[in-house]
Protein backbone atom coordinates (compact mmCIF):
# COMPACT_ATOMS: atom_id res chain seq x y z
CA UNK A 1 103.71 -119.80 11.92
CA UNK A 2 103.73 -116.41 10.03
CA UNK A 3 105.69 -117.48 7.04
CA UNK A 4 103.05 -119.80 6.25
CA UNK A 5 100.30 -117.32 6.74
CA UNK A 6 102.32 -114.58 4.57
CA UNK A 7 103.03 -117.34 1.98
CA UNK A 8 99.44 -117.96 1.53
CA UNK A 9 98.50 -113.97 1.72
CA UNK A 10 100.84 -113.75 -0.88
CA UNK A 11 99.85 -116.40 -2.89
CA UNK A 12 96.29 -114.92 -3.05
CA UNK A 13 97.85 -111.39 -3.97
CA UNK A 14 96.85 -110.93 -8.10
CA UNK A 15 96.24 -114.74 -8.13
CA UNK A 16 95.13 -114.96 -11.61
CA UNK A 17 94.01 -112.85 -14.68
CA UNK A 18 92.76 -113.55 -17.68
CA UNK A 19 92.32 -110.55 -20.51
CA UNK A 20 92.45 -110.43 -23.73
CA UNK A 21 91.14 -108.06 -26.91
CA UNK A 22 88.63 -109.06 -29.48
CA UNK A 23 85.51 -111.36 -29.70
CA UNK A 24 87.13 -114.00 -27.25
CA UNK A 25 88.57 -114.26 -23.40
CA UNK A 26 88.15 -112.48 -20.37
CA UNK A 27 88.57 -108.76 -20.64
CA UNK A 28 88.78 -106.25 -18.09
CA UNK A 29 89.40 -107.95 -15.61
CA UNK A 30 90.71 -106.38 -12.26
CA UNK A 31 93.85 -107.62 -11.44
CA UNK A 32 94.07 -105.30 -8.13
CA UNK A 33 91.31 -107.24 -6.63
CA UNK A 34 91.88 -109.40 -3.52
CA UNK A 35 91.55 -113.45 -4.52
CA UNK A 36 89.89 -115.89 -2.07
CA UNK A 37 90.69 -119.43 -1.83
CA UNK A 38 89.25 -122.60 -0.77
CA UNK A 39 90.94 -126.09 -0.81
CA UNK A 40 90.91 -129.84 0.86
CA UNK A 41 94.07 -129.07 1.60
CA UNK A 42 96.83 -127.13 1.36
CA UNK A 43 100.92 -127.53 2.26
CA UNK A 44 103.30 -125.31 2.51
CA UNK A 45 106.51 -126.73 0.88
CA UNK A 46 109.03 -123.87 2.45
CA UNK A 47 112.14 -125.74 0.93
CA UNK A 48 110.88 -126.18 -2.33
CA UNK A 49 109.19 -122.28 -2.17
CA UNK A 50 105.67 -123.38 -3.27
CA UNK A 51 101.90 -123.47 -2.21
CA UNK A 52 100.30 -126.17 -2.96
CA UNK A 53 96.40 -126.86 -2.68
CA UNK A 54 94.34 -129.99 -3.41
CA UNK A 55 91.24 -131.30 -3.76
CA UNK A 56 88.32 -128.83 -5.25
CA UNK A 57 90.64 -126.00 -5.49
CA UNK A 58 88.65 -122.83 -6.17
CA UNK A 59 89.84 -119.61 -6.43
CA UNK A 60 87.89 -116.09 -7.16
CA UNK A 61 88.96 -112.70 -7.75
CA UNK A 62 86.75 -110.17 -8.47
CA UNK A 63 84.23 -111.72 -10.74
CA UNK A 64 87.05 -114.61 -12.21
CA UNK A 65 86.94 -117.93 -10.61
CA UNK A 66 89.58 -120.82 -11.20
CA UNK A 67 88.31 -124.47 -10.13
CA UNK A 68 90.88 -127.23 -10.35
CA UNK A 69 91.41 -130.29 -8.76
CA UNK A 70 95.45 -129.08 -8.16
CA UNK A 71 97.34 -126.11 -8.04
CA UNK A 72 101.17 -125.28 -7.18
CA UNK A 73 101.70 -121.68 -6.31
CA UNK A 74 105.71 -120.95 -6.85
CA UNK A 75 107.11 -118.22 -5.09
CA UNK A 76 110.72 -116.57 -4.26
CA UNK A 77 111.70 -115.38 -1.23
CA UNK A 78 114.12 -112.56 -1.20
CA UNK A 79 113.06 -111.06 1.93
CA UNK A 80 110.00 -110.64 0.53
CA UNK A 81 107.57 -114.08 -0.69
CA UNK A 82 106.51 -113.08 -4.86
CA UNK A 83 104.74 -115.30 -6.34
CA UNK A 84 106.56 -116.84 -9.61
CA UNK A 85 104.15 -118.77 -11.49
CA UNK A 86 100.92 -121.07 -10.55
CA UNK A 87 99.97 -124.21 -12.56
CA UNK A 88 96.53 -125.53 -12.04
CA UNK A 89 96.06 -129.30 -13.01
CA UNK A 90 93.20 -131.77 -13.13
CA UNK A 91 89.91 -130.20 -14.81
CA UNK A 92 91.02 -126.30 -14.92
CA UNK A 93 87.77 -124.53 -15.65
CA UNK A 94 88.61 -120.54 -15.56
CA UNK A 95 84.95 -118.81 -16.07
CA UNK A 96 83.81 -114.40 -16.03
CA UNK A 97 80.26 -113.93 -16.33
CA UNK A 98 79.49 -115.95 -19.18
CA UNK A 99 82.76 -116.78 -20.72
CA UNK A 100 84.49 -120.22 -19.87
CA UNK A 101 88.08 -121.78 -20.39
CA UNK A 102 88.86 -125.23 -20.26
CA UNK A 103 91.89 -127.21 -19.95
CA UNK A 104 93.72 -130.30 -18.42
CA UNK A 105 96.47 -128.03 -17.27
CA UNK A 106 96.82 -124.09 -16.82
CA UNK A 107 100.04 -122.20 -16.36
CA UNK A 108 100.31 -118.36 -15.00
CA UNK A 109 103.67 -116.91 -15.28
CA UNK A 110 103.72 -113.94 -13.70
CA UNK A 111 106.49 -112.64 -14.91
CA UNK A 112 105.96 -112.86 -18.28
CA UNK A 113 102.69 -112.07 -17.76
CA UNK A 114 101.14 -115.04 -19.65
CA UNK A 115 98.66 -117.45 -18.96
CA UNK A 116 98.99 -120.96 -20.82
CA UNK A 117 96.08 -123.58 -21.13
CA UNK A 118 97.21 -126.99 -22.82
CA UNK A 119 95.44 -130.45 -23.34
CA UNK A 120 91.83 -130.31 -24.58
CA UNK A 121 92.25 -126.33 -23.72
CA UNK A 122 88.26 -125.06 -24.88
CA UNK A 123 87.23 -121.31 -25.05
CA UNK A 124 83.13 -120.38 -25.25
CA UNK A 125 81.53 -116.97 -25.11
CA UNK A 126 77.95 -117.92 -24.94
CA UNK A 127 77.25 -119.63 -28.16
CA UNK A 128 80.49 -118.89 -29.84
CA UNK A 129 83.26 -121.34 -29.57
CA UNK A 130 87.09 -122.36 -29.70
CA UNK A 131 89.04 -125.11 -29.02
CA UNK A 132 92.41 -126.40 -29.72
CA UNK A 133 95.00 -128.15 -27.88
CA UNK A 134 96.70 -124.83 -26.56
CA UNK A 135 96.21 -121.22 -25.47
CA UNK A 136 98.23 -118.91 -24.83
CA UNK A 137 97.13 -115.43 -23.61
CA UNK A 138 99.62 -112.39 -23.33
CA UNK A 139 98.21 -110.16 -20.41
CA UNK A 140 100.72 -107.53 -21.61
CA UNK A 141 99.61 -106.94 -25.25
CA UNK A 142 95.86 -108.54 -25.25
CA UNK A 143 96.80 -111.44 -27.65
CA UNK A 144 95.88 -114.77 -27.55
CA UNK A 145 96.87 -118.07 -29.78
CA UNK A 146 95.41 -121.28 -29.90
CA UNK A 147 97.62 -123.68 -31.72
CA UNK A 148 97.19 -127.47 -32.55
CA UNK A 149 94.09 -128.44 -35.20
CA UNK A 150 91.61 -125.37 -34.10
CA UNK A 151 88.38 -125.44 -34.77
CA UNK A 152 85.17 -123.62 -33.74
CA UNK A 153 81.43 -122.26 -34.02
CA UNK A 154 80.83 -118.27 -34.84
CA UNK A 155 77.19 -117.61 -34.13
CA UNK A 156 75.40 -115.84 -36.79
CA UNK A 157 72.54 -113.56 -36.08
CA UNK A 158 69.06 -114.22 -36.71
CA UNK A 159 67.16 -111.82 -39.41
């Protein structure tokens, strides 16, 4: 019984973070801050050294919340649980005050430190707007891409 509970402490440790430089994304965001999470369901799949939690998955830290309809939480276990990566399927929305990402699927490798939105993948920062069929945000060095036919509003400001 504490494995599971230490899996899913872990698993909530620096869940997700989304930063990034210049007029788009989610920066400053604390990273430190402890991540609540709320689920239909979740398993603990001990052989296979993952999390997983379904059904109007919703996860906050700080003032970042993740809703998806799936998410796998990969972890090793060398004595201690780390998490390895979390992908986030069905309807990712990833929103901060009043910026919002979209996607069909969202990958966090932790390692790398890089946070991957593909299919449909939308960014808006109140009026202004981005999409494309991929993101990918660097946590390390503040750059994002979006690749695949991007388009997007600017707003202009009113004289």
């Amino acid at each position: 019984m504490i494995r599971p509970v230490l899996a899913l402490a872990l698993a909530g440790a620096g869940l997700l973070t989304i930063q990034q430089s210049g007029a788009q994304g989610f920066p400053g965001h604390n990273t430190n801050a402890p991540v609540d999470y709320a689920a239909d369901r979740i398993e603990l799949q001990d052989r296979q050294d993952r999390v997983v939690l379904s059904g109007n998955v919703d996860i906050k830290q700080a003032d970042l919340r993740l809703q998806a309809a799936r998410t796998i939480v990969n972890f090793s276990d060398a004595g201690a649980l780390r998490i390895q990566r979390i992908t986030a399927t069905g309807g990712v929305r990833v929103n901060r005050q009043n910026e919002v990402a979209t996607g069909d699927v969202a990958v966090y490798d932790f390692n790398r430190r890089i946070i991957t939105m593909v299919g449909n993948a939308s960014l808006k920062r109140g009026s202004d707007t981005l999409r494309g069929n991929r993101f990918v945000i660097d946590l390390n060095s503040g750059v994002s891409a979006a690749e695949g036919r991007v388009s997007g509003t600017f707003s202009v400001p009113k004289q």
